[in-house]
Protein backbone atom coordinates (compact mmCIF):
# COMPACT_ATOMS: atom_id res chain seq x y z
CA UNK A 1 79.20 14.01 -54.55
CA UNK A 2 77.42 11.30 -56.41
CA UNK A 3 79.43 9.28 -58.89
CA UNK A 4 76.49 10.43 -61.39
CA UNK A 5 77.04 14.29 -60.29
CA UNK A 6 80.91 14.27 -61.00
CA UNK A 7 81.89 15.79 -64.31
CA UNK A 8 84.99 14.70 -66.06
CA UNK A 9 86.28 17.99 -65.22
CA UNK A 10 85.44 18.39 -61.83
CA UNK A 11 86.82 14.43 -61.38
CA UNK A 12 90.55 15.58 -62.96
CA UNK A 13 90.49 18.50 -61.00
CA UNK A 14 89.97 16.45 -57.18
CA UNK A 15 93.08 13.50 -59.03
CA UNK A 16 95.32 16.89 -59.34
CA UNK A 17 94.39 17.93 -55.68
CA UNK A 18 94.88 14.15 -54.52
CA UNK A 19 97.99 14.18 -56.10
CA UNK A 20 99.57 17.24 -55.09
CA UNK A 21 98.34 16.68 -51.55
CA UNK A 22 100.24 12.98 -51.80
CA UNK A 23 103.25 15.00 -53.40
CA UNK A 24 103.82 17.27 -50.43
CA UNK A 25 103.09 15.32 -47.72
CA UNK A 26 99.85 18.07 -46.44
CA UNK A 27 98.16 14.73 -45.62
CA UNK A 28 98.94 12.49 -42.34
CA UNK A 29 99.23 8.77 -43.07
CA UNK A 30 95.67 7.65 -42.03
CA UNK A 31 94.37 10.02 -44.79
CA UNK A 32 96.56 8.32 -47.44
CA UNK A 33 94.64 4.71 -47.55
CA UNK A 34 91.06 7.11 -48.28
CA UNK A 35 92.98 9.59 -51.05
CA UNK A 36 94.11 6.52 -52.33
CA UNK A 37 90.97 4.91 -53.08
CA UNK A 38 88.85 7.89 -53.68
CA UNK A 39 91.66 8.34 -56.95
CA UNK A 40 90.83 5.30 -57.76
CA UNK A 41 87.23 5.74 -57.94
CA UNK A 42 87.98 8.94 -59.79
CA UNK A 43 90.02 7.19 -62.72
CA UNK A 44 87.43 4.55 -62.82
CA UNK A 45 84.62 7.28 -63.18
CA UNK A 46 86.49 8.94 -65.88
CA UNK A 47 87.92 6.23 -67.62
CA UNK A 48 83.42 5.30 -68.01
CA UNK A 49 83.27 9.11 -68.82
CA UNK A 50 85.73 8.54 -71.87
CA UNK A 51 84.54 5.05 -72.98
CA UNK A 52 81.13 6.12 -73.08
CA UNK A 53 82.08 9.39 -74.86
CA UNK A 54 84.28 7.55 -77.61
CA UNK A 55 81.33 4.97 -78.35
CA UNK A 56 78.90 8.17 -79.36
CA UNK A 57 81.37 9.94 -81.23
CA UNK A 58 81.68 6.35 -83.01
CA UNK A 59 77.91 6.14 -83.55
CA UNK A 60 77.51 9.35 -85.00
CA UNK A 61 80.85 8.98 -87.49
CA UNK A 62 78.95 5.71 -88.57
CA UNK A 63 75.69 7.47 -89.25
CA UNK A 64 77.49 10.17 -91.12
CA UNK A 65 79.48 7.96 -93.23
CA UNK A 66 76.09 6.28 -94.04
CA UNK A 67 74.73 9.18 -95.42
């Protein structure tokens, strides 16, 4: 999956899988360092996802006010 093809959704959903699998130990130690960095591409992603999101809900409360 392309970071462009990952919806916010879809991106919480794989962090909840990543984090159960880290919470009961289904995952052998050479897996951790990869979960590990794929969650952090995942926050990263969604943290752009809600950033992105907040500045056109901004936008559009400015152009209503305006009006």
């Amino acid at each position: 999956m392309t970071k462009k093809n990952v919806k916010y959704s879809e991106a919480i959903d794989e962090l909840n899988s990543i984090i159960g699998d880290l919470d009961s130990e289904r995952i052998g130690v050479d897996e951790v360092s990869l979960k590990v960095k794929r969650a952090m591409d995942l926050i990263k992603l969604c943290r752009e996802k809600i950033e992105k999101t907040e500045f056109e809900v901004r936008k559009v409360v400015e152009e209503f006010e305006k009006n």
